[in-house]
Protein backbone atom coordinates (compact mmCIF):
# COMPACT_ATOMS: atom_id res chain seq x y z
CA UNK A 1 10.55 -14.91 -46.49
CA UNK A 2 10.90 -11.86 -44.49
CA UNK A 3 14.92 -10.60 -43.24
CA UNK A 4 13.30 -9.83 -39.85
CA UNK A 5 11.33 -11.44 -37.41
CA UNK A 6 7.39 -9.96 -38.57
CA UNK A 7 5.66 -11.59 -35.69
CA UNK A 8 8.40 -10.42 -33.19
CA UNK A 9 7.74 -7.08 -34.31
CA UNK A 10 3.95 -7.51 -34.52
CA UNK A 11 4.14 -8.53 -30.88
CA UNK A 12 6.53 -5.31 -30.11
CA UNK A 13 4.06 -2.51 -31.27
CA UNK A 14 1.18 -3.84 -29.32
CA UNK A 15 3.72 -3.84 -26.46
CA UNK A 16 4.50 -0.63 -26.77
CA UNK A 17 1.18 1.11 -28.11
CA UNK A 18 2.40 0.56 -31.83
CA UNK A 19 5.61 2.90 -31.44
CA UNK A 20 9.07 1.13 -32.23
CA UNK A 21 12.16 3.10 -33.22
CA UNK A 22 14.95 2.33 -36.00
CA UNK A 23 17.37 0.81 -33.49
CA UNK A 24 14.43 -1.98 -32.42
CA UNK A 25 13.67 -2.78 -36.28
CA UNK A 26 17.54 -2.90 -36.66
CA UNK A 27 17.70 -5.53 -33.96
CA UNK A 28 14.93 -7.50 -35.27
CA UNK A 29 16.94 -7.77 -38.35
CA UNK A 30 15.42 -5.75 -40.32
CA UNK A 31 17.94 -4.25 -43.35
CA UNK A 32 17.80 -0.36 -43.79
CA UNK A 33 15.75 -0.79 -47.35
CA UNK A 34 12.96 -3.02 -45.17
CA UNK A 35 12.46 0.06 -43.07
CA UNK A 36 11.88 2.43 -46.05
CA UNK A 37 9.53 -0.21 -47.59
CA UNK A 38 7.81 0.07 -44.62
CA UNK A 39 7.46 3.89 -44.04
CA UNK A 40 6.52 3.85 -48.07
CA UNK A 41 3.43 1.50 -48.12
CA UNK A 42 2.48 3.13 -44.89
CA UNK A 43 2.75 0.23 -42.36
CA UNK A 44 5.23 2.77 -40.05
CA UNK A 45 5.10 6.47 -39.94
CA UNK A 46 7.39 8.75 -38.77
CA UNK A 47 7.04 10.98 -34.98
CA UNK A 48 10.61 11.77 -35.65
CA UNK A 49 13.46 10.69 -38.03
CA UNK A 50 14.61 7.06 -36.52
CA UNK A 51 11.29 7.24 -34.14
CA UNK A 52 7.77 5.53 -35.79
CA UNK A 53 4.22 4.91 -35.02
CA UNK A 54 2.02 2.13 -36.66
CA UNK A 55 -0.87 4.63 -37.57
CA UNK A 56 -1.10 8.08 -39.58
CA UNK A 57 -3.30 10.18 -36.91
CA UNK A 58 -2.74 11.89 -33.52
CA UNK A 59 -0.77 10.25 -31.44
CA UNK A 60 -2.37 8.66 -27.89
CA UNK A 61 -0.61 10.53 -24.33
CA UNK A 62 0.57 6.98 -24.61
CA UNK A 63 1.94 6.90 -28.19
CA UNK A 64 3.68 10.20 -27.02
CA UNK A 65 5.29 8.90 -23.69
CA UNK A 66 6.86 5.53 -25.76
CA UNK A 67 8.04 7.89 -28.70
CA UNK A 68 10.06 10.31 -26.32
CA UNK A 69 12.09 7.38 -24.52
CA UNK A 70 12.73 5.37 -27.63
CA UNK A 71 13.97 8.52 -29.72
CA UNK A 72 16.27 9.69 -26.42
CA UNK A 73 16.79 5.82 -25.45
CA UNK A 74 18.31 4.91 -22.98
CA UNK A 75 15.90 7.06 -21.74
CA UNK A 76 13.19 7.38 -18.95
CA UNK A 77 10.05 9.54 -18.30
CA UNK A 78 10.18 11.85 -15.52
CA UNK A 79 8.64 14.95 -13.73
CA UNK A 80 4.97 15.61 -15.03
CA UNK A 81 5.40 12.85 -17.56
CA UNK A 82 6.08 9.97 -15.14
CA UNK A 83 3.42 11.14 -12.25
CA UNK A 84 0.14 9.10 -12.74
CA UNK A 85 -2.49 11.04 -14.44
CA UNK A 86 0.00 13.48 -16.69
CA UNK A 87 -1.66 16.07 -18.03
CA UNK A 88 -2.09 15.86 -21.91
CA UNK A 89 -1.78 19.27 -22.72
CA UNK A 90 1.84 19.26 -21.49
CA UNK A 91 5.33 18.14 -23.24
CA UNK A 92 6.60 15.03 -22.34
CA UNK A 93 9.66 15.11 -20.24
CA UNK A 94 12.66 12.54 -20.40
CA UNK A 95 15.58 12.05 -18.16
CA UNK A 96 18.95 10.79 -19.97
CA UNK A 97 21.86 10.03 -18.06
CA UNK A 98 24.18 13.19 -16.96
CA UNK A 99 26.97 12.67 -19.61
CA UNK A 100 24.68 12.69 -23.04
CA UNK A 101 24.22 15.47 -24.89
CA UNK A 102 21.20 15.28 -27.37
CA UNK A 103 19.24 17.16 -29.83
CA UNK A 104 15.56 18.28 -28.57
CA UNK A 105 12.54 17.67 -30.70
CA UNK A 106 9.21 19.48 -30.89
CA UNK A 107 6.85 18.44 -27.76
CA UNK A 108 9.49 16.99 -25.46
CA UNK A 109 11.78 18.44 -23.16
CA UNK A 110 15.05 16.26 -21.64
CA UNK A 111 16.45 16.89 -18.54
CA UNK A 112 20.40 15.51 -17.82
CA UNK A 113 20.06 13.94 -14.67
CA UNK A 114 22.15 12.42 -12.15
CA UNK A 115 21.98 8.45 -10.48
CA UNK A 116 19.40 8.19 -13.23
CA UNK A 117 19.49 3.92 -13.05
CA UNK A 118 18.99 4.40 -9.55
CA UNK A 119 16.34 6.19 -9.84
CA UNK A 120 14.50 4.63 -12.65
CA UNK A 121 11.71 2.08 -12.13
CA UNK A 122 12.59 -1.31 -12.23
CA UNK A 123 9.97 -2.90 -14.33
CA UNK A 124 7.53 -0.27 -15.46
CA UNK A 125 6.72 0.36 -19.09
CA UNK A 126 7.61 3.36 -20.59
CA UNK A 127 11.06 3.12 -18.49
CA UNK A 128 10.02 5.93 -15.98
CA UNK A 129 11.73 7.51 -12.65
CA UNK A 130 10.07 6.03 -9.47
CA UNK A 131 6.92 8.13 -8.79
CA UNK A 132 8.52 9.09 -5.68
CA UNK A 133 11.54 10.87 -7.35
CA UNK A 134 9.12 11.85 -9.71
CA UNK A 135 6.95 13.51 -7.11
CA UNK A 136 10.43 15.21 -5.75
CA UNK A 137 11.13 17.08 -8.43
CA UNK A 138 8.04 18.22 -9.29
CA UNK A 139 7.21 19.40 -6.04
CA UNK A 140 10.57 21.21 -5.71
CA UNK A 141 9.50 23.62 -8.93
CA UNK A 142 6.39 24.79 -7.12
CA UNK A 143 6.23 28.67 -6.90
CA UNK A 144 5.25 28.30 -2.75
CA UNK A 145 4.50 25.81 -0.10
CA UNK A 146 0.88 25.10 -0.62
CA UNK A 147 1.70 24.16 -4.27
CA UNK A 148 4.54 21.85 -2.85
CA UNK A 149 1.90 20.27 -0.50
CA UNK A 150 -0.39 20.20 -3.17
CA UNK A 151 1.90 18.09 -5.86
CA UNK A 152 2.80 15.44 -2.98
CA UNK A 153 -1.28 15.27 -1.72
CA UNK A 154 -2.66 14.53 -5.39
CA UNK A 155 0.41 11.86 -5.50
CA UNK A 156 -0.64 9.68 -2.78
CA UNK A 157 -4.26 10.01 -3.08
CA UNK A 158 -3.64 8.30 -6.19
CA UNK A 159 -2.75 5.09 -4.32
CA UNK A 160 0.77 4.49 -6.33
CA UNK A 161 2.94 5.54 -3.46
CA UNK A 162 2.63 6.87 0.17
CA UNK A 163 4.08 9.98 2.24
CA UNK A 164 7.04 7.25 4.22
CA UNK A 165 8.16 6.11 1.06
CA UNK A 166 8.54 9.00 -0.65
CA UNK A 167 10.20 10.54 2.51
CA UNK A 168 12.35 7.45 2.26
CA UNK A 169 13.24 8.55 -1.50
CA UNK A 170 14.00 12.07 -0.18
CA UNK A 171 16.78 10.69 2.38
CA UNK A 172 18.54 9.18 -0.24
CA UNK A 173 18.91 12.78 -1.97
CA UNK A 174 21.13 14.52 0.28
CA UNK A 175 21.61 17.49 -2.22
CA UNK A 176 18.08 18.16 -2.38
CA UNK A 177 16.83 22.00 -1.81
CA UNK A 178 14.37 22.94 1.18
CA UNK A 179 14.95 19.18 2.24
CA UNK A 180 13.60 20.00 5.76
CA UNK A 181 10.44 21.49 4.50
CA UNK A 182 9.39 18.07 2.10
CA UNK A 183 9.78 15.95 5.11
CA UNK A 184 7.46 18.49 7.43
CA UNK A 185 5.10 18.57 4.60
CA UNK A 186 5.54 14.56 4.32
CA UNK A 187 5.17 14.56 8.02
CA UNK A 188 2.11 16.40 8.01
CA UNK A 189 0.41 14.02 5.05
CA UNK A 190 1.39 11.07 7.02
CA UNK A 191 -0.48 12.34 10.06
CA UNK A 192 -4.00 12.84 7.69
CA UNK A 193 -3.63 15.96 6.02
CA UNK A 194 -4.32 15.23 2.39
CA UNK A 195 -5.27 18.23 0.73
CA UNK A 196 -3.75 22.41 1.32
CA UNK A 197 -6.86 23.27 3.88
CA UNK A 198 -6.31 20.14 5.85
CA UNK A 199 -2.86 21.00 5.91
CA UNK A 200 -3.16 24.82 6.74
CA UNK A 201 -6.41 23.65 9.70
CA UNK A 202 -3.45 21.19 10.90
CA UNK A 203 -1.23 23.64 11.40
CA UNK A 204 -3.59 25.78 12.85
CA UNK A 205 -5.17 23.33 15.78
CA UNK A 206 -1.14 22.41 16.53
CA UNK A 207 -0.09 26.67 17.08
CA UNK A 208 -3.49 26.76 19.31
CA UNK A 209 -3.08 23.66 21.20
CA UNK A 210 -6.37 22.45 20.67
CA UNK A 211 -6.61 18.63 21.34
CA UNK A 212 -5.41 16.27 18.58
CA UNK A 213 -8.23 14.93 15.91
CA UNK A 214 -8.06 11.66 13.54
CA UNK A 215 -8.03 12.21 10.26
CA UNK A 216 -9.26 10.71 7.25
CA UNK A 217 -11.11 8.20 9.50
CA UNK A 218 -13.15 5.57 7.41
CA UNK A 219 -16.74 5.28 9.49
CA UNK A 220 -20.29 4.16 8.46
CA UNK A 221 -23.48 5.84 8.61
CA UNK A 222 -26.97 4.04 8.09
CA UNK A 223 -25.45 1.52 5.97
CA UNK A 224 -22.96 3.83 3.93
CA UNK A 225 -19.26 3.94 3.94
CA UNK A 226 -17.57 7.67 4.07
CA UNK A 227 -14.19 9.50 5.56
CA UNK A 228 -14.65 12.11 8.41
CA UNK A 229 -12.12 14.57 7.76
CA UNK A 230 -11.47 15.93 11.04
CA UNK A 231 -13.04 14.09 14.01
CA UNK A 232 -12.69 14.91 17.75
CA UNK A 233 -14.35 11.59 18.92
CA UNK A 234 -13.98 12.31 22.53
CA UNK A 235 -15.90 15.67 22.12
CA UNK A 236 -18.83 14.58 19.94
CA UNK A 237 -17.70 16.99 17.27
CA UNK A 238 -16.69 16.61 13.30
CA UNK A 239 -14.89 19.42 11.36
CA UNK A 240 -15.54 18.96 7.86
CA UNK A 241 -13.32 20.62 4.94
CA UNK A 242 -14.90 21.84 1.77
CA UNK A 243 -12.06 22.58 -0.05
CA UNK A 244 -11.94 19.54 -2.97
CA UNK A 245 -13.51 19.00 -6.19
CA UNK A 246 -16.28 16.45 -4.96
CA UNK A 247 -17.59 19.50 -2.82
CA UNK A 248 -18.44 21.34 -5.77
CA UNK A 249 -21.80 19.72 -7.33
CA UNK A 250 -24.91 20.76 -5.80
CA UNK A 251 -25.77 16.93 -5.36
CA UNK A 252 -22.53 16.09 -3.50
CA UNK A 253 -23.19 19.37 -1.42
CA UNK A 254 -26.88 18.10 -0.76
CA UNK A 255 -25.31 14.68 0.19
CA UNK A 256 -22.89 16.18 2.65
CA UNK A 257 -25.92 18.20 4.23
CA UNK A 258 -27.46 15.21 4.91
CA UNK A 259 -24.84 13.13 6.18
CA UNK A 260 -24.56 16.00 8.56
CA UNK A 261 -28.06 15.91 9.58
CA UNK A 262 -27.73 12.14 10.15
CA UNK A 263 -25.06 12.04 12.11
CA UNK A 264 -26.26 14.45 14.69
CA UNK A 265 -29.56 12.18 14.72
CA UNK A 266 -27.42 8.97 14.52
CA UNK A 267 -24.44 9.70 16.68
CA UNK A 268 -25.28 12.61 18.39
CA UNK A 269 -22.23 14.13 16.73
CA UNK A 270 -22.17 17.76 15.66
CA UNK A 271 -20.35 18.42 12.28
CA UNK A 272 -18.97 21.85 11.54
CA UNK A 273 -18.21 22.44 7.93
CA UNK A 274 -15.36 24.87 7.35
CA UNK A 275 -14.25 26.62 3.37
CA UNK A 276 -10.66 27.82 2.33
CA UNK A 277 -11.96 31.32 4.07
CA UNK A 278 -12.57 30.42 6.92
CA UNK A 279 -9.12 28.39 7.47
CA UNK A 280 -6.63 30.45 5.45
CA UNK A 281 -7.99 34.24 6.11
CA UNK A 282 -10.13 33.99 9.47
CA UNK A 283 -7.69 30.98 10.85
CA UNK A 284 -7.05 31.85 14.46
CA UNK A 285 -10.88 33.77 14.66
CA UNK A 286 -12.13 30.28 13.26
CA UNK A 287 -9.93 28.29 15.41
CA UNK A 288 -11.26 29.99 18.62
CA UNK A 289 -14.76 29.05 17.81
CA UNK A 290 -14.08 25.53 17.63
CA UNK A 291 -11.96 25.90 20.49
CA UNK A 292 -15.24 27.34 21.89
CA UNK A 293 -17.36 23.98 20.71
CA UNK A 294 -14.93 21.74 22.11
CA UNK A 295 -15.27 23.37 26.01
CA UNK A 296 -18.89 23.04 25.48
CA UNK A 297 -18.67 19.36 24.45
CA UNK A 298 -16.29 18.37 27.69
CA UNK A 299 -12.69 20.17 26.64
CA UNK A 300 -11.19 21.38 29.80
CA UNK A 301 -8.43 23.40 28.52
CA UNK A 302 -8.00 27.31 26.83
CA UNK A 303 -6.70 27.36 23.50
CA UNK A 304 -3.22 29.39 22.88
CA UNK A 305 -2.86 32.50 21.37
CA UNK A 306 -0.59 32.42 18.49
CA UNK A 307 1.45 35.76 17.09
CA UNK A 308 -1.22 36.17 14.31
CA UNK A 309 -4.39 36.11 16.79
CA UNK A 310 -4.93 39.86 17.31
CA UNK A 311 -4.55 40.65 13.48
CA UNK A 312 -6.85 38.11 12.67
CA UNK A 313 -9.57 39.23 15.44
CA UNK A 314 -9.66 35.76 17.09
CA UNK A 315 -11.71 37.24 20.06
CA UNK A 316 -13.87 34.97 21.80
């Protein structure tokens, strides 16, 4: 009869994608001469000394994630390694409370940080920082704001958290750097803008005082579900904003085309599509032709001319 518990230990590596580390087979009861029988006929292998995999190829993003915070244990993922989606090609990153000092192995990279039970997840599996301190940090290390807005966009598109509550995680940082930007930015997702150019086109129809759109508005056309990025439903008008992935095919462009057709058939609705040119190097010259398709559809007001209008040309 086997010192250890086999089916405990069975039921631990499918739990945890068939990584355990010494201290688990330890506590299993396991005897040190149990864990080189098993590394010998093969059953475990070794990631790194005391860390061990049930399998002798590469290791799963997975397999990766569970090694790092068992080796470093206690021990949670963070930055990259704890948003959803992390990027494969990457090291894993670990957070491990403030006070440990620890020896780095090949492919991960720790990170001493601060409140770290207050920050880790509750329940999820690898232990992991909430993805809102999670997006936090890695927006902070962003060379400039649009790659800032960027990090915090893909993050809630993904469904796993939302612009308040990450805003709420921010509050409870009061050391945090550029504080006051992250909650304009959050601000500014909150209100619709979920990608750079639908940030940068907010900020542009605020400076000109053009009337405030919806955004991200869920509508139906002929039978088919679809988000108008920018509508001004008092004026008949749609600005659209080709500046994602799902732009790029020539049948999702071909869809869009139609749609637009269509809804000016349909609705009577004129849609204007508008590219990262046309926002981030022609803003205020773009901004004053909408302006200019807005009076024509019923807007009784000017636009405002911001510092940047005469460089840009915005004549109209």
């Amino acid at each position: 009869m086997l010192p250890y518990d086999a089916r405990a230990l069975a039921d631990l590596l499918l739990w945890q994608e068939g990584v355990v580390s010494r201290r688990q087979l330890l506590d299993l009861g396991a005897r040190p001469h149990d864990v080189r029988r098993l590394l010998r006929r093969r059953d475990l292998n070794v990631v790194w000394p005391g860390t061990y995999v049930d399998h002798t190829g590469p290791l799963t993003q997975d397999q990766r994630a569970w090694a790092a915070v068992l080796h470093f244990a206690p021990a949670a993922l963070c930055l990259d390694s704890a948003l959803p989606r992390p990027d494969p090609r990457k090291p894993i990153h670990v957070a491990v409370a403030l006070d440990r000092s620890v020896r780095p192995v090949e492919g991960v990279r720790v990170h001493r940080m601060a409140h770290l039970d207050l920050r880790r997840h509750p329940t999820a599996l690898p232990p992991r920082v909430r993805v809102e301190h999670a997006a936090i940090d890695v927006a902070l290390a962003q060379r400039d704001t649009a790659g800032t807005f960027r990090v915090l966009a893909d993050v809630c598109q993904t469904r796993q958290t939302t612009a308040p509550l990450i805003a709420a995680a921010l509050r409870d940082r009061p050391q945090v750097p550029h504080r006051g930007l992250l909650l304009e930015l959050l601000d500014d997702l909150e209100a619709g803008a979920c990608s750079v150019l639908e940030r940068e086109y907010l900020r542009l129809e605020r400076v000109h005082g053009l009337p405030t759109a919806h955004r991200q508005r869920r509508d139906t056309l002929r039978g088919r579900a679809y988000y108008r990025d920018v509508p001004y439903d008092d004026f008949a008008l749609d600005v659209e904003l080709d500046g994602r992935a799902f732009h790029d095919t020539a049948g999702a462009r071909a869809a869009d085309l139609e749609r637009d057709l269509d809804t000016v058939v349909d609705q009577a609705t004129l849609t204007v599509r508008l590219g990262y040119a046309q926002v981030f190097t022609h803003g205020c010259r773009t901004i004053a032709k909408v302006a200019t398709l807005l009076q024509k559809r019923g807007w009784a007001e000017d636009p405002v001319s911001c510092p940047d209008c005469s460089r840009n040309g915005a004549t109209r």
